[in-house]
C-alpha atoms as a PDB file:
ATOM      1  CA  UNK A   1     -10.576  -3.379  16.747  1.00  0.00           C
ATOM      2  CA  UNK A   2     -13.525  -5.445  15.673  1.00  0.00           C
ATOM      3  CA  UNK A   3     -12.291  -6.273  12.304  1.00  0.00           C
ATOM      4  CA  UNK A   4      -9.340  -5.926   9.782  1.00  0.00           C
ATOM      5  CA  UNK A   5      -9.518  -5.690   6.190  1.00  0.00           C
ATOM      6  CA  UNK A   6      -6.475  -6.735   3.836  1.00  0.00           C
ATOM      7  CA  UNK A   7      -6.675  -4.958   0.409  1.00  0.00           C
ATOM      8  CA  UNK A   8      -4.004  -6.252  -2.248  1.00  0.00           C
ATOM      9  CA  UNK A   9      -3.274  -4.937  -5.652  1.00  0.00           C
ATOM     10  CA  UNK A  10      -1.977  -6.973  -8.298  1.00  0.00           C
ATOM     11  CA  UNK A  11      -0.936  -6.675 -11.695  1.00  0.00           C
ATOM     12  CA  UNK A  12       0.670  -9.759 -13.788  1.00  0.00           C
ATOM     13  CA  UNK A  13       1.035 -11.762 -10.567  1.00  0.00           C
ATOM     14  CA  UNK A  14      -0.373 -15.148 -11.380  1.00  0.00           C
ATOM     15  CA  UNK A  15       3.000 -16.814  -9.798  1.00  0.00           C
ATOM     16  CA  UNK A  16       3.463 -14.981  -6.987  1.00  0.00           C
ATOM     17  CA  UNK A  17      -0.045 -14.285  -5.471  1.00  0.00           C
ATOM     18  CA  UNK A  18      -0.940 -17.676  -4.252  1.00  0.00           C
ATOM     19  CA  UNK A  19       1.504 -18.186  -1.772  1.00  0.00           C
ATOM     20  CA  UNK A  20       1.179 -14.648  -0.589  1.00  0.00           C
ATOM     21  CA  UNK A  21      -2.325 -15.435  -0.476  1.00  0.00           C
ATOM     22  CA  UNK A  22      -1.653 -18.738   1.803  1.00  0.00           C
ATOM     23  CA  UNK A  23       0.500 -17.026   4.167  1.00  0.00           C
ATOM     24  CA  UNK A  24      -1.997 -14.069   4.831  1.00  0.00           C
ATOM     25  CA  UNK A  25      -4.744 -16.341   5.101  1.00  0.00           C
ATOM     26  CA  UNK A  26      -2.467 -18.884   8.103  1.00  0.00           C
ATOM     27  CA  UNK A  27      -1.767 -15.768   9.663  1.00  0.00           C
ATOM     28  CA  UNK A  28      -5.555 -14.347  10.131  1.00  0.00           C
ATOM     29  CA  UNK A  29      -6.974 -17.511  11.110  1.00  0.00           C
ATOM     30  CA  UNK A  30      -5.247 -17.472  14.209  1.00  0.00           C
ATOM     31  CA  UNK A  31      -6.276 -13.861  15.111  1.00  0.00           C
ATOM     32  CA  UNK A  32      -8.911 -13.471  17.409  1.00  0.00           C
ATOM     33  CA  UNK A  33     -10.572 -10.208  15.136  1.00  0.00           C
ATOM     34  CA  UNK A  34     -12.724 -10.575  12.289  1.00  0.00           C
ATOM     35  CA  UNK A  35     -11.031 -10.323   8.627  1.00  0.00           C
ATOM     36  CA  UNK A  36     -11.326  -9.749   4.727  1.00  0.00           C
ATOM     37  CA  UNK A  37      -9.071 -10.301   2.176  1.00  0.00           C
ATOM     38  CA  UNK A  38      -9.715  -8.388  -1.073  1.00  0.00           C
ATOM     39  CA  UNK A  39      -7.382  -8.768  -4.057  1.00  0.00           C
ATOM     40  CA  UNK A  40      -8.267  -5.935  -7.158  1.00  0.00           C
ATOM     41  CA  UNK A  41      -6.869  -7.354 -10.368  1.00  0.00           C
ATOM     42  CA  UNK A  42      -5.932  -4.481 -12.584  1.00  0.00           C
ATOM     43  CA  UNK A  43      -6.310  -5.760 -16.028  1.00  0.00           C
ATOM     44  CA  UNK A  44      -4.046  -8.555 -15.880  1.00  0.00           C
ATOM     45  CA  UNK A  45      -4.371 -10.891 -18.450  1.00  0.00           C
ATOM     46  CA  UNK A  46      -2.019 -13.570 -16.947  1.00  0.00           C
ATOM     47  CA  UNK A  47      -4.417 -15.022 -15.098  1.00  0.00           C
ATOM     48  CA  UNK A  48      -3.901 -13.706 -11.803  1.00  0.00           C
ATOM     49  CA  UNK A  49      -7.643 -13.001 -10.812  1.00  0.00           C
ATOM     50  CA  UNK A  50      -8.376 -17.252 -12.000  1.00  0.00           C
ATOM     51  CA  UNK A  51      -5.463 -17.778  -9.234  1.00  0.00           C
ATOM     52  CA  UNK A  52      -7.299 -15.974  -6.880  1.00  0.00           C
ATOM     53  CA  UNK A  53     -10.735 -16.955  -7.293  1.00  0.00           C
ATOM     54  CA  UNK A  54      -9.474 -20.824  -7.310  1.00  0.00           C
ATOM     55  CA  UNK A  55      -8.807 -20.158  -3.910  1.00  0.00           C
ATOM     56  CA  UNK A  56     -12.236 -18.357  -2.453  1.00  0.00           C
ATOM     57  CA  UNK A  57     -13.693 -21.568  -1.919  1.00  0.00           C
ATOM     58  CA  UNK A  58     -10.772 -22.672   0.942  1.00  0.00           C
ATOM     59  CA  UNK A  59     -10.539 -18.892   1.880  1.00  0.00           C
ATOM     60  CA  UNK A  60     -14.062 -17.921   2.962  1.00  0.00           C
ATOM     61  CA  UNK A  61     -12.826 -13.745   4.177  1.00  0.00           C
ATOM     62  CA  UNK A  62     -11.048 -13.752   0.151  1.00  0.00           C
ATOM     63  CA  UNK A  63     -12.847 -12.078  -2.842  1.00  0.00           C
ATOM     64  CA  UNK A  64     -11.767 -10.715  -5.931  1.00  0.00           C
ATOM     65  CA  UNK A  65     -12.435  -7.648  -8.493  1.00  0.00           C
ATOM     66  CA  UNK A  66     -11.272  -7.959 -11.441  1.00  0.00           C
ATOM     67  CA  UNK A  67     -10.869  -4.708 -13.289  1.00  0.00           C
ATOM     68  CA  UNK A  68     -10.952  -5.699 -17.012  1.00  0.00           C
ATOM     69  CA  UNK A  69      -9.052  -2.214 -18.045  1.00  0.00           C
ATOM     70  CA  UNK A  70      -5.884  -1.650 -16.292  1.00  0.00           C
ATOM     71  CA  UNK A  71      -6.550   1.687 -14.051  1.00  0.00           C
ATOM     72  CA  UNK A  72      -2.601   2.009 -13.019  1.00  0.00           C
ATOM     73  CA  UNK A  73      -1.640   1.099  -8.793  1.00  0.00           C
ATOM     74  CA  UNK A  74      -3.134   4.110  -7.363  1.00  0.00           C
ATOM     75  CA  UNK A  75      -6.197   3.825  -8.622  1.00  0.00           C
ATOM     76  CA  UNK A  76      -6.850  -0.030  -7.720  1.00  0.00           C
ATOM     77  CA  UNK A  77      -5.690   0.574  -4.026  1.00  0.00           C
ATOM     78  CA  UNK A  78      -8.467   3.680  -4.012  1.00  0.00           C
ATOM     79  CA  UNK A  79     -10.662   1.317  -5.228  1.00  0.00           C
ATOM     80  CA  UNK A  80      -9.926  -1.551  -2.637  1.00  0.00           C
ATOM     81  CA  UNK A  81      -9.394   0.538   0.422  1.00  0.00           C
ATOM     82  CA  UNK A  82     -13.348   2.257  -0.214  1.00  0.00           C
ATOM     83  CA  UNK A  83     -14.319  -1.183  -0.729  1.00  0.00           C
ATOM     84  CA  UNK A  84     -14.033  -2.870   2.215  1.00  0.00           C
ATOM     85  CA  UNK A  85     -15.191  -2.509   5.605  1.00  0.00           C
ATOM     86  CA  UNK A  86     -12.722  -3.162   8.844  1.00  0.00           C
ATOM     87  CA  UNK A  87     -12.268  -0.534  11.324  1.00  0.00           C
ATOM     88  CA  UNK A  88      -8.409  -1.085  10.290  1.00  0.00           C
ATOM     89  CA  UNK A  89      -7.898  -0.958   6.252  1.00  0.00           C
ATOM     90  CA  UNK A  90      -4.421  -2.115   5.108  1.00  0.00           C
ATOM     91  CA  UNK A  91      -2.706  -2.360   1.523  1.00  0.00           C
ATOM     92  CA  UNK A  92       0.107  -4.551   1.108  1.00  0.00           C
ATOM     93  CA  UNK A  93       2.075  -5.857  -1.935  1.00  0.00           C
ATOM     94  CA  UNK A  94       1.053  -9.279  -3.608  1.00  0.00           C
ATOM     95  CA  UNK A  95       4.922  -9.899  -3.711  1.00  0.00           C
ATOM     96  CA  UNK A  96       4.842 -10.322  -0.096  1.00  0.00           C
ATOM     97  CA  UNK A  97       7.652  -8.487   0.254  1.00  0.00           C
ATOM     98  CA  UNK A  98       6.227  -7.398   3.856  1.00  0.00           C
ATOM     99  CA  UNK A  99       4.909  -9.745   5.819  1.00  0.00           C
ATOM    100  CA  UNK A 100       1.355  -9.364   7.020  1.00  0.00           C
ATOM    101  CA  UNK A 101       2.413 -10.364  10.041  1.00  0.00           C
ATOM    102  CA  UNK A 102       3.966  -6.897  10.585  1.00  0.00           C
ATOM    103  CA  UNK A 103       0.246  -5.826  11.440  1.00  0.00           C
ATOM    104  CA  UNK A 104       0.564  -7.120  14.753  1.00  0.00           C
ATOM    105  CA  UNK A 105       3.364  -4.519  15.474  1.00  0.00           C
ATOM    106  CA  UNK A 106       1.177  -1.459  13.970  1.00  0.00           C
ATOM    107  CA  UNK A 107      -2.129  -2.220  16.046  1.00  0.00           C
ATOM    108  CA  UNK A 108      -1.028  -0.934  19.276  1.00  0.00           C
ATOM    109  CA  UNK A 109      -0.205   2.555  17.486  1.00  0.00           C
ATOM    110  CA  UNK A 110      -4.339   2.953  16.872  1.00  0.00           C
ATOM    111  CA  UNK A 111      -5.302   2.189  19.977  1.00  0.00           C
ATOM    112  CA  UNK A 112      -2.850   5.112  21.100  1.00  0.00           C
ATOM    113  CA  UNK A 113      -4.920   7.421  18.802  1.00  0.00           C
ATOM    114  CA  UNK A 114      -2.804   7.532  15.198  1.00  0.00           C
ATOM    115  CA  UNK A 115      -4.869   7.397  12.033  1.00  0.00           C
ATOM    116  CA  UNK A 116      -2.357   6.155  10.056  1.00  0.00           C
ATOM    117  CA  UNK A 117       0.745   3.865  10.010  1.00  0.00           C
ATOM    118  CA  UNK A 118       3.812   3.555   7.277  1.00  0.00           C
ATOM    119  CA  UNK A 119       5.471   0.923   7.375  1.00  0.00           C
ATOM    120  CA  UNK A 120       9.422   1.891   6.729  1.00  0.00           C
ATOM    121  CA  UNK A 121      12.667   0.498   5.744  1.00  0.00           C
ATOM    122  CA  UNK A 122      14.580   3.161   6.702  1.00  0.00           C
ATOM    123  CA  UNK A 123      13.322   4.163  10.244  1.00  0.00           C
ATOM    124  CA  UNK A 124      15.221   2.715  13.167  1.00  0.00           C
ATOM    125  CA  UNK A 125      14.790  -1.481  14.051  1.00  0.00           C
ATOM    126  CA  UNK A 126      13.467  -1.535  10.061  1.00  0.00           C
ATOM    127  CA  UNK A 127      15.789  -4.449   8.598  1.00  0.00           C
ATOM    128  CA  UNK A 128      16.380  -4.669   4.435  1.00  0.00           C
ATOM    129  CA  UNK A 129      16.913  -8.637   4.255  1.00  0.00           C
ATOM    130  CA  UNK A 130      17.606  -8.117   0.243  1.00  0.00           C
ATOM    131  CA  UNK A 131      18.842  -4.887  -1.037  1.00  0.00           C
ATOM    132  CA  UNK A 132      17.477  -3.355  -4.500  1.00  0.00           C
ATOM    133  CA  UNK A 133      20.535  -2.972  -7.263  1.00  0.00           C
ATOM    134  CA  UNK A 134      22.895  -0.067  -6.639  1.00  0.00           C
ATOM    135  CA  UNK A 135      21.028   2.080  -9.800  1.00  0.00           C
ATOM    136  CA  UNK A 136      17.678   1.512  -8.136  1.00  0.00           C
ATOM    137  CA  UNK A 137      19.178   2.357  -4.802  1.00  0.00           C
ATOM    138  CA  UNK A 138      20.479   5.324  -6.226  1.00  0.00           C
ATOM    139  CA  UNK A 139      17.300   5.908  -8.150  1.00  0.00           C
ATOM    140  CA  UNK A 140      15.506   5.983  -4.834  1.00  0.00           C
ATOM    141  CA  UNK A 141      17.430   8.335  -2.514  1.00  0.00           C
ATOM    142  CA  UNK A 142      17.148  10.991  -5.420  1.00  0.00           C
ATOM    143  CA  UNK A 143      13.394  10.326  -5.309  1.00  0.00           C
ATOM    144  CA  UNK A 144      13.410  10.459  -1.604  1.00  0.00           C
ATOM    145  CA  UNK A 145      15.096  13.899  -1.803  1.00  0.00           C
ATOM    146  CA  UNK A 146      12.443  15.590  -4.448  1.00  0.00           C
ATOM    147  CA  UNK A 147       9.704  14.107  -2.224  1.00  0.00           C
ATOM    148  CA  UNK A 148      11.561  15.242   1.046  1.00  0.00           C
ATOM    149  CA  UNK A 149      12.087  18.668  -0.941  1.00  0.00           C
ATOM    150  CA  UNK A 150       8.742  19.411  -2.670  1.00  0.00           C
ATOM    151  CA  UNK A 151       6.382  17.928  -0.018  1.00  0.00           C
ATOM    152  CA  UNK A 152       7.330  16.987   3.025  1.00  0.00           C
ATOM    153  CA  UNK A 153       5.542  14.293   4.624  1.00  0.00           C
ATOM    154  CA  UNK A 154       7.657  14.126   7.818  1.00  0.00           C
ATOM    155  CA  UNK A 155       7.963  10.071   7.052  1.00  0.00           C
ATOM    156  CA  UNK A 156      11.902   9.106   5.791  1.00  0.00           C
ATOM    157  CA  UNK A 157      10.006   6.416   3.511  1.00  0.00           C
ATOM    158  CA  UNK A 158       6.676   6.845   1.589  1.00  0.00           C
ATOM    159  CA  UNK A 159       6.745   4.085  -1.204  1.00  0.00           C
ATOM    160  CA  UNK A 160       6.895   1.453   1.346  1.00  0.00           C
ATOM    161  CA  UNK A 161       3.805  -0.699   0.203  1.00  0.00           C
ATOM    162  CA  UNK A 162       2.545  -1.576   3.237  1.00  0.00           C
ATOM    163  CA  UNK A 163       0.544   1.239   5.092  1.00  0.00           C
ATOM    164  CA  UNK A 164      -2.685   1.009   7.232  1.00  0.00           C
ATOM    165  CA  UNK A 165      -5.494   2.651   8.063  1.00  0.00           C
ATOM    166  CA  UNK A 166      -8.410   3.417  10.189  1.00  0.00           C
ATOM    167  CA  UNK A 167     -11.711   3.419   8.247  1.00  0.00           C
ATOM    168  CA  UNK A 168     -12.579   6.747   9.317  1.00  0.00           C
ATOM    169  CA  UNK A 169      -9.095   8.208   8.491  1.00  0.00           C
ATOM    170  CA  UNK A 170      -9.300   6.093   4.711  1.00  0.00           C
ATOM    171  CA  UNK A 171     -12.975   7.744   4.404  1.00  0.00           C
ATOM    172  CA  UNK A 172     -11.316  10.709   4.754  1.00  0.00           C
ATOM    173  CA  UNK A 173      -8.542  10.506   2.566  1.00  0.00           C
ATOM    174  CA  UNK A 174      -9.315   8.190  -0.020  1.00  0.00           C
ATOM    175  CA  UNK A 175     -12.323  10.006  -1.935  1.00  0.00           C
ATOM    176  CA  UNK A 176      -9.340  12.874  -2.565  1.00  0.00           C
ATOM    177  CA  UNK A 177      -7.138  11.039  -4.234  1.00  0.00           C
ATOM    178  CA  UNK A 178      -6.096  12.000  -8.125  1.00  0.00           C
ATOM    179  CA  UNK A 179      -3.052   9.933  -8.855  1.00  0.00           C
ATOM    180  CA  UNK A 180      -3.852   6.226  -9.967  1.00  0.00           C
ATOM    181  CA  UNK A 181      -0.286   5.708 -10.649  1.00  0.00           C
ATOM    182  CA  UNK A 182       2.850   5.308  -8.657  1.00  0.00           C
ATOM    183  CA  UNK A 183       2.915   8.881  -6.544  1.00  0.00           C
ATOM    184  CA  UNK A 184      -0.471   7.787  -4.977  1.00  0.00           C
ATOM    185  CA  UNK A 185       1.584   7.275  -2.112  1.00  0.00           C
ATOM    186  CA  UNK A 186       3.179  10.486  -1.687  1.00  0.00           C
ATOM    187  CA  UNK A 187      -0.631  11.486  -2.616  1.00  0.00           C
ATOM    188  CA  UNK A 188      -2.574  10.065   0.200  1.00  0.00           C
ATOM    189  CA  UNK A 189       0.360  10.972   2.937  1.00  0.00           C
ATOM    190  CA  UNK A 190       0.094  14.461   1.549  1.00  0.00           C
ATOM    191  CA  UNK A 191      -3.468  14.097   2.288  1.00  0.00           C
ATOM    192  CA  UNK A 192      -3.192  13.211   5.623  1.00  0.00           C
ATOM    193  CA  UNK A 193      -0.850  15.610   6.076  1.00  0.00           C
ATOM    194  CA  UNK A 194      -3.033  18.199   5.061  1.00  0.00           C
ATOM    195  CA  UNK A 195      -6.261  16.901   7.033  1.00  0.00           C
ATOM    196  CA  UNK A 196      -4.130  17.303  10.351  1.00  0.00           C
ATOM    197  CA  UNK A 197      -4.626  13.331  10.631  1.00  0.00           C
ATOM    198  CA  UNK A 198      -1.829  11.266  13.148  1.00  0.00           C
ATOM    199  CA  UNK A 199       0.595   9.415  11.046  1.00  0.00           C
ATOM    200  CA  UNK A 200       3.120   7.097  12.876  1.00  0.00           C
ATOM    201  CA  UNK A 201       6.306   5.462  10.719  1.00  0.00           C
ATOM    202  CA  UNK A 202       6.814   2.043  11.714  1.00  0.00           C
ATOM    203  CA  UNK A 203      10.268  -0.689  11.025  1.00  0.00           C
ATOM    204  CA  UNK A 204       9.139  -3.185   8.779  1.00  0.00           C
ATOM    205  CA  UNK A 205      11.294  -6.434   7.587  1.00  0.00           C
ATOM    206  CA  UNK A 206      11.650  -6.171   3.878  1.00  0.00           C
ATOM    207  CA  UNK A 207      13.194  -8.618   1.208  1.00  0.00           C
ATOM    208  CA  UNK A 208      13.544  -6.617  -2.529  1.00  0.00           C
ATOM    209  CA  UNK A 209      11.744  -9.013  -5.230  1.00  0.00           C
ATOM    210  CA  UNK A 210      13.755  -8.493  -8.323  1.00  0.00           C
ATOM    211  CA  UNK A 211      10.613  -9.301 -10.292  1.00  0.00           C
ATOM    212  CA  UNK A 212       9.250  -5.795  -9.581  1.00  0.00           C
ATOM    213  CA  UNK A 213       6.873  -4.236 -12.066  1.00  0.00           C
ATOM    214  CA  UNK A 214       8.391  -0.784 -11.343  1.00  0.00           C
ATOM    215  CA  UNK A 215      10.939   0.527 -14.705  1.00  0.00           C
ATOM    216  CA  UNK A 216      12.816   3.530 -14.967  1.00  0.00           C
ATOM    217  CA  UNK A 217      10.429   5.152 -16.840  1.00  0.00           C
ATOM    218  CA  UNK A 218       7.618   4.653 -14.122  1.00  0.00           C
ATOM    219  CA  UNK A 219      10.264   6.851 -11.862  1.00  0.00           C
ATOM    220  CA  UNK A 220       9.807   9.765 -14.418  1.00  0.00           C
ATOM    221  CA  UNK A 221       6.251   9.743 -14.323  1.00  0.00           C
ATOM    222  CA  UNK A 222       6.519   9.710 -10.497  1.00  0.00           C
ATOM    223  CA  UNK A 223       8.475  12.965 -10.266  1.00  0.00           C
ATOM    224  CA  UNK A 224       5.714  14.302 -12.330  1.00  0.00           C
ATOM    225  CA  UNK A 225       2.653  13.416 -10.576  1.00  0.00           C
ATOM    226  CA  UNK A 226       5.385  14.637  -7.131  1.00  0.00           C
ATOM    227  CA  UNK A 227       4.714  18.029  -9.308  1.00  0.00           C
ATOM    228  CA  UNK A 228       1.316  17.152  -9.431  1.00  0.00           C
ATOM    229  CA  UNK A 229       0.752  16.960  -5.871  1.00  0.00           C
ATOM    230  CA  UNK A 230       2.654  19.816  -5.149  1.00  0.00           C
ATOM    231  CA  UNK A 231       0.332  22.107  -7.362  1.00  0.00           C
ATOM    232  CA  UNK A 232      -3.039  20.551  -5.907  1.00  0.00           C
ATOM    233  CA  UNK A 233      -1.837  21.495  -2.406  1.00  0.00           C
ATOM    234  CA  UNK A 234      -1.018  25.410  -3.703  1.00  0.00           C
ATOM    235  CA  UNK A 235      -4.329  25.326  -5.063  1.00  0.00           C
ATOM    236  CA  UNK A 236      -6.200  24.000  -2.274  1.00  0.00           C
ATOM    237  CA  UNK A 237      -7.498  20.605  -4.011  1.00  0.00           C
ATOM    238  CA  UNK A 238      -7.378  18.430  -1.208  1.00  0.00           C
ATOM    239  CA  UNK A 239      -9.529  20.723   1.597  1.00  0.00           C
END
């Protein structure tokens, strides 16, 4: 691998984003590959993208679009991922929540042919530092069962936020994508799925950030667009 792009999206993450920022950028700098860093702002007014662009000038690989209309999480990751260049194209939460340092781990798995790698709390050697509340918990494993049940994905975690890769695989999958929301991941491993690509699940080390922009009602509209999904691959939308 010649060169690794970081795509991040963020929404009302002025206070956060920084140090996320700083740790991604102490981690690349001692890699010996070529990087990019590329946050997509969508429509945040708290000034997350001034955060961000304060810090280009110390972060030479960092740049910024700042969408002035919010598009929804989906949409800004499309957006990102077809943006940048690296032979290796990875979205990861401006929380932090996963390290970037996890990347180290998933590299191997390309160079053994896969076209894409999930990272996973709930595969074996994945470790939850901080747990989610028991309702969210809940929450989750009945979402996990309607993906599981309307389209399998053969991963035991899809809304992971940190997932990777290769530029010829996100070429592939990318331009296909409908959902701008929060099913865009069930969306693009669907995709994969369907395009006979080599996904690989992969532990990851993940701490819960209670400040998460996900509500309840953002769960709702996920089971939907799950419907949605599951229609586009009946009627052949994603050939």
């Amino acid at each position: 691998m010649k060169k690794l792009s970081v795509v991040i999206p963020a929404y009302k993450e002025a206070e956060r984003i920084g140090q996320t920022l700083r740790d991604i950028d102490v981690f690349l700098k001692q890699q010996s590959y070529e990087s990019e860093i590329l946050v997509v702002v969508d429509g945040s007014r708290d000034g997350t993208a001034e955060v961000v662009q304060k810090l280009v000038p110390s972060m030479q690989n960092l740049r910024v679009i700042h969408n002035q209309v919010n598009k929804g999480k989906g949409a800004v990751v499309r957006q990102g991922m077809l943006a940048v260049t690296g032979d290796v194209r990875m979205f990861m939460d401006a929380d932090g929540s996963t390290a970037i340092d996890h990347i180290t781990s998933f590299l191997p798995f390309f160079e053994e042919g896969f076209d894409v790698v999930v990272g996973s709390r709930r595969t074996e050697g994945s470790n939850i530092r901080v747990r989610q509340g028991f309702i969210r918990d809940f929450l989750g494993g009945v979402f996990r069962f309607i993906v599981h049940t309307l389209v399998p994905l053969g991963v035991t975690d899809s809304q992971c936020g940190f997932k990777a890769f290769t530029g010829e695989a996100t070429e592939k999958v990318f331009p296909k994508q409908t959902i701008e929301r929060w099913a865009f991941d069930v969306e693009i491993l669907a995709i994969a799925r369907k395009l006979k690509l080599k996904i690989k699940e992969a532990p990851v080390v993940w701490i819960n950030d209670g400040a998460s922009n996900v509500k309840f009602s953002g769960m709702v509209h996920m089971l939907l667009e799950i419907l949605e999904v599951r229609v586009n691959l009946w009627t052949g939308k994603y050939r």
